[in-house]
N, C-alpha and C. Protein backbone atom coordinates (compact mmCIF):
# COMPACT_ATOMS: atom_id res chain seq x y z
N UNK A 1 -69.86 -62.90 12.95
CA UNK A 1 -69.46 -62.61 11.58
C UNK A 1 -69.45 -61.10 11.36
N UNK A 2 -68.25 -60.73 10.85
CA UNK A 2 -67.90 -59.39 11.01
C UNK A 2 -69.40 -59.02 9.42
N UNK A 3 -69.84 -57.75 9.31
CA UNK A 3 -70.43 -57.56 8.19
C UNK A 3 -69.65 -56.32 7.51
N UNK A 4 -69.40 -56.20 6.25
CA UNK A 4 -68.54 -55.37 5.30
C UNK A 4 -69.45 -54.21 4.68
N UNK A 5 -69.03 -53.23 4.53
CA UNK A 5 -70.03 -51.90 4.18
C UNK A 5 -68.91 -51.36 3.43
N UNK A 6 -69.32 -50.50 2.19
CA UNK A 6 -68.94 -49.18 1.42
C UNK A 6 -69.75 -48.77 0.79
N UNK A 7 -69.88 -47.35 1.28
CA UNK A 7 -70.92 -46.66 -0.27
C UNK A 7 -69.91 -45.56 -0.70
N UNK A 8 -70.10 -45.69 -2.11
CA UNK A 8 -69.56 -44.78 -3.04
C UNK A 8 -70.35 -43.20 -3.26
N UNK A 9 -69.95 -42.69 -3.01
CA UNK A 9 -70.64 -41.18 -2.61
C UNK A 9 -70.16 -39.96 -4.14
N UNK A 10 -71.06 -39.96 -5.24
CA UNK A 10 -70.81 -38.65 -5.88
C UNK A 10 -71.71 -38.30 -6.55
N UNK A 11 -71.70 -36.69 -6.92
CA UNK A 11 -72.73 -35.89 -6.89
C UNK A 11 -72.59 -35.35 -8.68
N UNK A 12 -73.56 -35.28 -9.36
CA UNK A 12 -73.61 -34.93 -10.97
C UNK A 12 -74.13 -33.63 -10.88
N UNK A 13 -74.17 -32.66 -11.68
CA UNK A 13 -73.85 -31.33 -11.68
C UNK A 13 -73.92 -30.99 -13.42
N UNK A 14 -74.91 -29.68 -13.30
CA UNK A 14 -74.79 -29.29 -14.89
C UNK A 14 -75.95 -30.06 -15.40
N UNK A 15 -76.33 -30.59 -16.79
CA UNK A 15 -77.02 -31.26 -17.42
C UNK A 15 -77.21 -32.25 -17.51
N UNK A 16 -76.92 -32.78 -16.32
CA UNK A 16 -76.86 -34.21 -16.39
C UNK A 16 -76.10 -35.29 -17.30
N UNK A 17 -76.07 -35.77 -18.57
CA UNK A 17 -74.64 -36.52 -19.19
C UNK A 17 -74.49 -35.34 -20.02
N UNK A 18 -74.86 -33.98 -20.22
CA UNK A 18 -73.52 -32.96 -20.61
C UNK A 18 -73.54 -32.09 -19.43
N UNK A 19 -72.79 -32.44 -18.39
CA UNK A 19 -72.38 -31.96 -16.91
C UNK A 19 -70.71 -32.22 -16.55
N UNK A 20 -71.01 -32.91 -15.17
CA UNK A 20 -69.83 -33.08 -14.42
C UNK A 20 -70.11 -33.94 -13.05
N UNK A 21 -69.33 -34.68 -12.89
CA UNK A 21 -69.53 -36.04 -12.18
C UNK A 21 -68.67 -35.49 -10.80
N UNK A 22 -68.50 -35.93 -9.91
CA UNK A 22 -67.13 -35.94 -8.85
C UNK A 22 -67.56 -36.38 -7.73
N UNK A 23 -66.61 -37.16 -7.31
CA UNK A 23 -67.00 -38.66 -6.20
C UNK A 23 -66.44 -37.56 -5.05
N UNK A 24 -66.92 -38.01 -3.87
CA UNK A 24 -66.90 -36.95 -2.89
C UNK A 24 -65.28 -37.25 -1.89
N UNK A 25 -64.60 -37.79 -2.58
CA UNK A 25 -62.88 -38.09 -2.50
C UNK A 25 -62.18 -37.48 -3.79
N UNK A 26 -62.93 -36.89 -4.44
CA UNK A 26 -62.38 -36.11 -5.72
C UNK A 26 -61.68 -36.98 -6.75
N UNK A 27 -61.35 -38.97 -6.30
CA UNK A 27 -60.83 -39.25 -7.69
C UNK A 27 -61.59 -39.73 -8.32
N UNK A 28 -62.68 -39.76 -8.50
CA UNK A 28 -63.48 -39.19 -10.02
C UNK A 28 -64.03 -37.80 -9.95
N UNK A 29 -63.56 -36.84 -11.03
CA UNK A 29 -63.68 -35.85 -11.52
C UNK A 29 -63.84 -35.82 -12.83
N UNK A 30 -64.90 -35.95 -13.16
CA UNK A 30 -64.86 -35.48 -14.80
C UNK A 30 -66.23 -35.21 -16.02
N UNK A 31 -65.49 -34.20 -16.57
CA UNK A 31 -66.87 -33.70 -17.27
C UNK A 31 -67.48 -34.71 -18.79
N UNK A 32 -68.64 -34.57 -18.46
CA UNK A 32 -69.21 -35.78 -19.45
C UNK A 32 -70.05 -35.47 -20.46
N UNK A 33 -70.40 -36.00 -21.82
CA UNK A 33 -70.95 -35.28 -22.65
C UNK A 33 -71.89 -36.70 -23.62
N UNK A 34 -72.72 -36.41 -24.04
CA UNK A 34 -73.49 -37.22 -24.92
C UNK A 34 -72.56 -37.69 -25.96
N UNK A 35 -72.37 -38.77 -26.29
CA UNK A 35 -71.69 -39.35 -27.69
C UNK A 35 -72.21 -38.85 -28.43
N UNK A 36 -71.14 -39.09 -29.60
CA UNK A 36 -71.20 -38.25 -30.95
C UNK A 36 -72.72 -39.30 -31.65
N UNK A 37 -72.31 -40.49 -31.27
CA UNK A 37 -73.09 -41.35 -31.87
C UNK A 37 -74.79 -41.50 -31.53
N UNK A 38 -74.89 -41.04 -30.09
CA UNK A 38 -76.47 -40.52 -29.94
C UNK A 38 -76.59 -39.11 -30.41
N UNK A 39 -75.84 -38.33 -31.01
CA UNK A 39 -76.23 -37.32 -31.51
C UNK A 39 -75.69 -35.84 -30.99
N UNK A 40 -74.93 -36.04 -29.78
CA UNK A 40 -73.97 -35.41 -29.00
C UNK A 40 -72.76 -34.77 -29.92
N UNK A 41 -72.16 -34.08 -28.70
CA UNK A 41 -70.57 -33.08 -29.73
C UNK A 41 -69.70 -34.20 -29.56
N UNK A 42 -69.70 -35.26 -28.88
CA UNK A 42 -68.87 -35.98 -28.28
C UNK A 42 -67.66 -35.27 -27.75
N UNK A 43 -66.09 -35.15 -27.69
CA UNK A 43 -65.02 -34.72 -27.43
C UNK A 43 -64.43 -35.45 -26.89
N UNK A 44 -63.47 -34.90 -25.66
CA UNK A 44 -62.70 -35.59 -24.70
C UNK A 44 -63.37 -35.43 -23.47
N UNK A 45 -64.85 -36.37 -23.76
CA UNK A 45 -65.55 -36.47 -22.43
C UNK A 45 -65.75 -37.50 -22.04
N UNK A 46 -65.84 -38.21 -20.86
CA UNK A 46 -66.75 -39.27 -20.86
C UNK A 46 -68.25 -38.79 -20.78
N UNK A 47 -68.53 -40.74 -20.77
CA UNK A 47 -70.19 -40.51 -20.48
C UNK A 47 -70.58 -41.31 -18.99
N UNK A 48 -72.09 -41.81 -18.72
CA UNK A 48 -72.15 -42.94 -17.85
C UNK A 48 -72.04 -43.85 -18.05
N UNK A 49 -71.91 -45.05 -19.44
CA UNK A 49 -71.93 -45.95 -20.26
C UNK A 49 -70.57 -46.58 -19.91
N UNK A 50 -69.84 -45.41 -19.89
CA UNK A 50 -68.26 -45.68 -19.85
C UNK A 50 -67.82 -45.58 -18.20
N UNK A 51 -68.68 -45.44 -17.65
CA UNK A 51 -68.44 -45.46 -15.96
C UNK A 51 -68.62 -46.81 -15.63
N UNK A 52 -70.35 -46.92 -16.19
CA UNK A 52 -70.62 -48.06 -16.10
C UNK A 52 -70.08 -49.46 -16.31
N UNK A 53 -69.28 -49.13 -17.65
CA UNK A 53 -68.27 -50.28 -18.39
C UNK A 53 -67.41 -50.82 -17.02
N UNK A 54 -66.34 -49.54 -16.48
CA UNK A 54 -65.60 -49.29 -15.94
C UNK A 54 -65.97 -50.60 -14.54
N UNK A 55 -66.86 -49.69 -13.98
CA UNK A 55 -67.47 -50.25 -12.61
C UNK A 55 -67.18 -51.89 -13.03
N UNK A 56 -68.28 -52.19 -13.48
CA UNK A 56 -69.10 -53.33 -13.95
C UNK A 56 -67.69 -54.78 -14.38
N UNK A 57 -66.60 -54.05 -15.23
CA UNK A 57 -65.46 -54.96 -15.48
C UNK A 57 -64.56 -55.07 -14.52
N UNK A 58 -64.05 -54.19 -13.94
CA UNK A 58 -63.29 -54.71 -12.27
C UNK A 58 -64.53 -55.44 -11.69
N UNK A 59 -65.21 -55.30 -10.96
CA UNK A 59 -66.13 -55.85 -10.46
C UNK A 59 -66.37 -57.63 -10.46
N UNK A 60 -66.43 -57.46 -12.13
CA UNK A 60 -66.93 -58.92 -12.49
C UNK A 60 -65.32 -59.21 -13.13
N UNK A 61 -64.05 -58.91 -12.72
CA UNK A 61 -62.81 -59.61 -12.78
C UNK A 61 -62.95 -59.93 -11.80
N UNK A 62 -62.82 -59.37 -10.62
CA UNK A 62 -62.96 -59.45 -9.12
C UNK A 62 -63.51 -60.94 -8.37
N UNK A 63 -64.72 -60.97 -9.15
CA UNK A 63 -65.42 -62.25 -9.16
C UNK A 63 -65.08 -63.38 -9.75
N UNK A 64 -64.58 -62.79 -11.03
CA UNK A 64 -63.72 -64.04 -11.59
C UNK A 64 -62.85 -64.71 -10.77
N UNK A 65 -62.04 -63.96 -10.50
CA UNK A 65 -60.81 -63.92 -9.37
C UNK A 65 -60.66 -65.20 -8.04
N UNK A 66 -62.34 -64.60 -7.64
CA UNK A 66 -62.93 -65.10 -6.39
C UNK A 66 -63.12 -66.89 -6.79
N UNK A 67 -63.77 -66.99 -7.92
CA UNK A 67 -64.10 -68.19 -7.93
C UNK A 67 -63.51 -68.84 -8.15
N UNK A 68 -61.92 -68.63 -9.24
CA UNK A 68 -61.14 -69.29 -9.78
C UNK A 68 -60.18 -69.66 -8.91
N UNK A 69 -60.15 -68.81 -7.90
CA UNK A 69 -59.32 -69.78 -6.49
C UNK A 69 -60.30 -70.61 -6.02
N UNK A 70 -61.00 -70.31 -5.67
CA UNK A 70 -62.14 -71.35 -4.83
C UNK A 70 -62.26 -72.62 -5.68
N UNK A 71 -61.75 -72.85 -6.93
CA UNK A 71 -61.79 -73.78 -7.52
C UNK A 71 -60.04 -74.40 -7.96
N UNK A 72 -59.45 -74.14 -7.18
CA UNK A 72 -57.91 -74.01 -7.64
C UNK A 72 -57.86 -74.10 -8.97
N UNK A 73 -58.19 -72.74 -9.99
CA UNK A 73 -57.54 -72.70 -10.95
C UNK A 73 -56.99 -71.51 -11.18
N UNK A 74 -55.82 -71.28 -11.95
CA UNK A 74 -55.18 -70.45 -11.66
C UNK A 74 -55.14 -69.42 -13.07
N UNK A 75 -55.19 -68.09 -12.54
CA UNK A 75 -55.94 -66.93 -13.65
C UNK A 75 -54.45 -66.21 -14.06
N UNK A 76 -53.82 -66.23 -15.09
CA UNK A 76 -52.58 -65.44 -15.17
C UNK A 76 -52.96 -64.86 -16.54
N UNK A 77 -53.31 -63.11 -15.97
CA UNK A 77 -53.09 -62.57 -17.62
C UNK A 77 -54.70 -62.00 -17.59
N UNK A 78 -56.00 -62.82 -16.61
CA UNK A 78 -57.07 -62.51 -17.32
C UNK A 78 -57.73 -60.65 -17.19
N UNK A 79 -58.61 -60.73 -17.92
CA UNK A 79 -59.05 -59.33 -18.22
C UNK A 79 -60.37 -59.69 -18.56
N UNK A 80 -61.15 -58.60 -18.17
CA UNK A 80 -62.63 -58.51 -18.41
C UNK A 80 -62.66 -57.13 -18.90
N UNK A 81 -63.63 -57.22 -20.29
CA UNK A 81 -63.66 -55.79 -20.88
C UNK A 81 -65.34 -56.24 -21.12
N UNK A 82 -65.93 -55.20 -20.28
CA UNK A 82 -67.39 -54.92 -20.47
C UNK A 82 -67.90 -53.68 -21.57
N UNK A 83 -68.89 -54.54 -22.33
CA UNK A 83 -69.33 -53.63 -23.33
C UNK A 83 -70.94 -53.09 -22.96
N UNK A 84 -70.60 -51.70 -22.66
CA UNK A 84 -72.08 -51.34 -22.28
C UNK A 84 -72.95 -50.66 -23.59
N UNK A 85 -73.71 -51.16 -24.10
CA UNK A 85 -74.36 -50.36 -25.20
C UNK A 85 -76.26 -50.22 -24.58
N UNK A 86 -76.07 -48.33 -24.96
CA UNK A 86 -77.32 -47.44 -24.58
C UNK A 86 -78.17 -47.87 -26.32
N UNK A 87 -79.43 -48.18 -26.61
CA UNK A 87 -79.91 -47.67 -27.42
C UNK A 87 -81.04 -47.70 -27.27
N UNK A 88 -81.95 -47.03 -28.14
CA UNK A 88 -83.26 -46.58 -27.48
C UNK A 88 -83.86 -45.92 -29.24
N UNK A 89 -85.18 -45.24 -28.79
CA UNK A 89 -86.10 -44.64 -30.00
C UNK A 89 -86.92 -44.28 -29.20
N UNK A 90 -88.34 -44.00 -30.05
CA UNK A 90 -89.69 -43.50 -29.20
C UNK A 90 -90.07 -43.88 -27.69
N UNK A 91 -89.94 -44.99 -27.89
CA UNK A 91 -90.14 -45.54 -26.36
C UNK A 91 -89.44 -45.48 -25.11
N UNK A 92 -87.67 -44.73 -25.57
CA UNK A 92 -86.90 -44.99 -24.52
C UNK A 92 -85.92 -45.53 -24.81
N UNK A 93 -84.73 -45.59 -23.98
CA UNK A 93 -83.19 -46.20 -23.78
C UNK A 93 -83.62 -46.86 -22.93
N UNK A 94 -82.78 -48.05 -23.45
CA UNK A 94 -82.10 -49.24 -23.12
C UNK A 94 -80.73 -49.46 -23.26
N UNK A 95 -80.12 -50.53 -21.87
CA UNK A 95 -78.94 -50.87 -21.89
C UNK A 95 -78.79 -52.27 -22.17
N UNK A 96 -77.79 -52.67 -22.59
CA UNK A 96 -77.25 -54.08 -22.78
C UNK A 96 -75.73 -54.01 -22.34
N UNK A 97 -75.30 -55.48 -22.14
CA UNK A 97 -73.80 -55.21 -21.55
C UNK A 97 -73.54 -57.04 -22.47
N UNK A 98 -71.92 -56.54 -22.66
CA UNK A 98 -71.28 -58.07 -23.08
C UNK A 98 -70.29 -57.60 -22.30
N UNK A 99 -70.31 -59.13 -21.14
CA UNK A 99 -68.45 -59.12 -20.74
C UNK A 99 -67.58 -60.07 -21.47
N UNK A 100 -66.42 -59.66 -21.64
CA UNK A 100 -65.63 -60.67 -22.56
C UNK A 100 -64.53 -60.59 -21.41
N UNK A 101 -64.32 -62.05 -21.58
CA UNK A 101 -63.11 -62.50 -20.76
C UNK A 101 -62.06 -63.19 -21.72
N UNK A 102 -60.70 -62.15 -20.99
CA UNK A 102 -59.78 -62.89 -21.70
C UNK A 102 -58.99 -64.06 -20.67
N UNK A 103 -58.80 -64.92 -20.74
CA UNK A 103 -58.74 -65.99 -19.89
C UNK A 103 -57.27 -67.29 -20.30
N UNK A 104 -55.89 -65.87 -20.09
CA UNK A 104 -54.96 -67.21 -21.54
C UNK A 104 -54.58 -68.45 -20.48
N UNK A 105 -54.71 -69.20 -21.38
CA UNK A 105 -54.48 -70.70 -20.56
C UNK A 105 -54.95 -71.47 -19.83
N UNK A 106 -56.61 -71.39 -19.88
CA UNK A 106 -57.32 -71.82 -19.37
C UNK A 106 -58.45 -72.56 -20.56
N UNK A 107 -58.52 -74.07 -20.36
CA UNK A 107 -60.02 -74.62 -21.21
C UNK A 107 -61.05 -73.78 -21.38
N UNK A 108 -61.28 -73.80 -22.97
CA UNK A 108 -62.99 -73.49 -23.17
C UNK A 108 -64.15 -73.78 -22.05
N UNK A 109 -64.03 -75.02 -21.78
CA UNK A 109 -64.58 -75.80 -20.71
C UNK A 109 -64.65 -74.66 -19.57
N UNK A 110 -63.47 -74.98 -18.53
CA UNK A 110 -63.32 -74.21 -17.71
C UNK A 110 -63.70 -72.89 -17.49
N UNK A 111 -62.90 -72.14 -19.00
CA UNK A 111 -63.47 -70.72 -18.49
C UNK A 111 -64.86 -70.34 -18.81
N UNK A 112 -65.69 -71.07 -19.44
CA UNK A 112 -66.94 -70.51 -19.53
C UNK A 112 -68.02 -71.33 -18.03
N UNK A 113 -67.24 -72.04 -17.79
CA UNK A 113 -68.04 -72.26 -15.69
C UNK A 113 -67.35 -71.28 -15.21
N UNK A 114 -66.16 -70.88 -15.01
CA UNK A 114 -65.83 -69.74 -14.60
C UNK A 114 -67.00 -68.57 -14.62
N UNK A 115 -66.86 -68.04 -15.87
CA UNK A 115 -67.26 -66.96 -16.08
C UNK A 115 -68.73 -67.24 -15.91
N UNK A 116 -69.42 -68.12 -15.52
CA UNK A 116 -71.10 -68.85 -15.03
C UNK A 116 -71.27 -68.49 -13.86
N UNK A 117 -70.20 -68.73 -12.97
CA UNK A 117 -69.87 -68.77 -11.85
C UNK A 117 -69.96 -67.18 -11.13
N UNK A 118 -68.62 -66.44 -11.90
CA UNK A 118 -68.75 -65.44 -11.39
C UNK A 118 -69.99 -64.37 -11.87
N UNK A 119 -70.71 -64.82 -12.93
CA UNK A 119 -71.86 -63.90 -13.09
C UNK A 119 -72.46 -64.11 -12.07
N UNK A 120 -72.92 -65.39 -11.41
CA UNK A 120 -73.85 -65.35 -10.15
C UNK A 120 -73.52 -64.51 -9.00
N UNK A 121 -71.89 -64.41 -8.44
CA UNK A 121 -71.15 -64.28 -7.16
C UNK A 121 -70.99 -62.29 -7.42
N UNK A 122 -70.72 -61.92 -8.86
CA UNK A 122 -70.92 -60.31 -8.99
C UNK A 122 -72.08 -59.41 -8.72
N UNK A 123 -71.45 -58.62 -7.60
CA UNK A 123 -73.11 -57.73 -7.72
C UNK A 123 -73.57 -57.16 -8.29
N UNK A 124 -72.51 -56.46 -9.74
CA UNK A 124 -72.87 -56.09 -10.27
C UNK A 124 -73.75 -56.76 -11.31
N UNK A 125 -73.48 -58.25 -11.42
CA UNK A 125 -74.57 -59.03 -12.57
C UNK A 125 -75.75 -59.39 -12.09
N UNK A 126 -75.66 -59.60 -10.11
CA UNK A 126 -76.92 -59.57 -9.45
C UNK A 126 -77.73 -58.65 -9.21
N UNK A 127 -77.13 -57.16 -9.68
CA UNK A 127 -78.02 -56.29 -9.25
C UNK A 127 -78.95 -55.89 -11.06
N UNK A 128 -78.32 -56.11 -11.96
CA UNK A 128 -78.94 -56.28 -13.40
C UNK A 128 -79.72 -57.11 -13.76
N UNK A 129 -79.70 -58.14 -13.19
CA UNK A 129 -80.27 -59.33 -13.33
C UNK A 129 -81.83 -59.18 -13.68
N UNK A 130 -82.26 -59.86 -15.18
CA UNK A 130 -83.52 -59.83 -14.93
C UNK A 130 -84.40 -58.09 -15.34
N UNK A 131 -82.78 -57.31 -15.87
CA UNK A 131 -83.82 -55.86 -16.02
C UNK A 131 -83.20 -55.69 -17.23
N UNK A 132 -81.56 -56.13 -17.69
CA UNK A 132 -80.55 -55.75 -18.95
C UNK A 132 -80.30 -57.41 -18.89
N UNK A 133 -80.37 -57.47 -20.66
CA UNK A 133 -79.37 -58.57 -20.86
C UNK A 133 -77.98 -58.43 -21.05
N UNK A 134 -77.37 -59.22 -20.60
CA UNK A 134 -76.10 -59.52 -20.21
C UNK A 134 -75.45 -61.07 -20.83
N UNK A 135 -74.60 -60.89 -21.81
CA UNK A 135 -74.10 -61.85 -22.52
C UNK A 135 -72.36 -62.23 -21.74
N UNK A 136 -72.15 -63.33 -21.93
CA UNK A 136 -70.94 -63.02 -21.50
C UNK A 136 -70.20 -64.48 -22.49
N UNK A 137 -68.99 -64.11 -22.77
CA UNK A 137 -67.95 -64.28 -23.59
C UNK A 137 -67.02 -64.39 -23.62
N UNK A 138 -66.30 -66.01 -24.10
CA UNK A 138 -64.79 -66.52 -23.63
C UNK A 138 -63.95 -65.56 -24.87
N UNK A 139 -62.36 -65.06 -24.68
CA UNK A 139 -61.94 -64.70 -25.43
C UNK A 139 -60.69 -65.55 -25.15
N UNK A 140 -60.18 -66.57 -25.85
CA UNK A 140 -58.57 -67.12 -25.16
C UNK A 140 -57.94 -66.71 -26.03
N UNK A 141 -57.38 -65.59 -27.05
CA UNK A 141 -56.45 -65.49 -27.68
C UNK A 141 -55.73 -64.85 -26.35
N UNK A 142 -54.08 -64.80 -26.65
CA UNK A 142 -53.49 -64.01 -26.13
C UNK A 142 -52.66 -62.86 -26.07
């Protein structure tokens, strides 16, 4: 059995989330800044929240993907939009995440084993597991 490897390689720079990010293939480049809403200048920056989003929703489409063949059902249209929210006080930040799946043409039924399914099979929901709650959420409009 062949075994599969990638590590993602990049280096943060500056202040840490008011810095600069860049993956050591240069396509992520970009400078990042505290939200307006923790108290930041905000601008035209990102943050890690929004990396995180990023990562975390391909990832767990990916998985969707995976299972919904393995079950011959067939995914046309779907989308996963992960909501990462930082909040915190005296004690510290905390993260939470909601994935919402949009899933057109597929049963209530169905897509919420789906989306059961692929929370287990994502690494990204296996590697959270148990430290962030993680909600996840049928959306069938289309």
């Amino acid at each position: 059995m062949t075994t599969l490897s990638y590590t993602a390689d990049a280096v943060a720079t500056g202040d840490g989330r008011n810095g600069h990010v860049r993956s050591s293939d240069a396509l992520v480049d970009l400078d990042l800044g505290i939200p307006e809403d923790l108290g930041g200048a905000g601008g035209h920056v990102s943050n890690p929240e929004q990396l995180f989003a990023a990562g975390y929703s391909a990832c767990f489409l990916s998985a969707l993907n995976s299972v919904a063949r393995a079950q011959r059902v067939k995914l046309r249209g779907a989308q996963v939009q992960a909501k990462v929210t930082i909040s915190g006080g005296s004690a510290g930040f905390d993260l939470a995440v909601e994935l919402v799946a949009l899933l057109p043409d597929v049963p209530a039924e169905t897509g919420e084993a789906l989306l059961e399914a692929a929370h287990r099979k994502c690494p990204y929901s296996r590697a959270v597991a148990g430290n962030i709650p993680v909600k996840l959420s049928l959306d069938q409009q289309s």
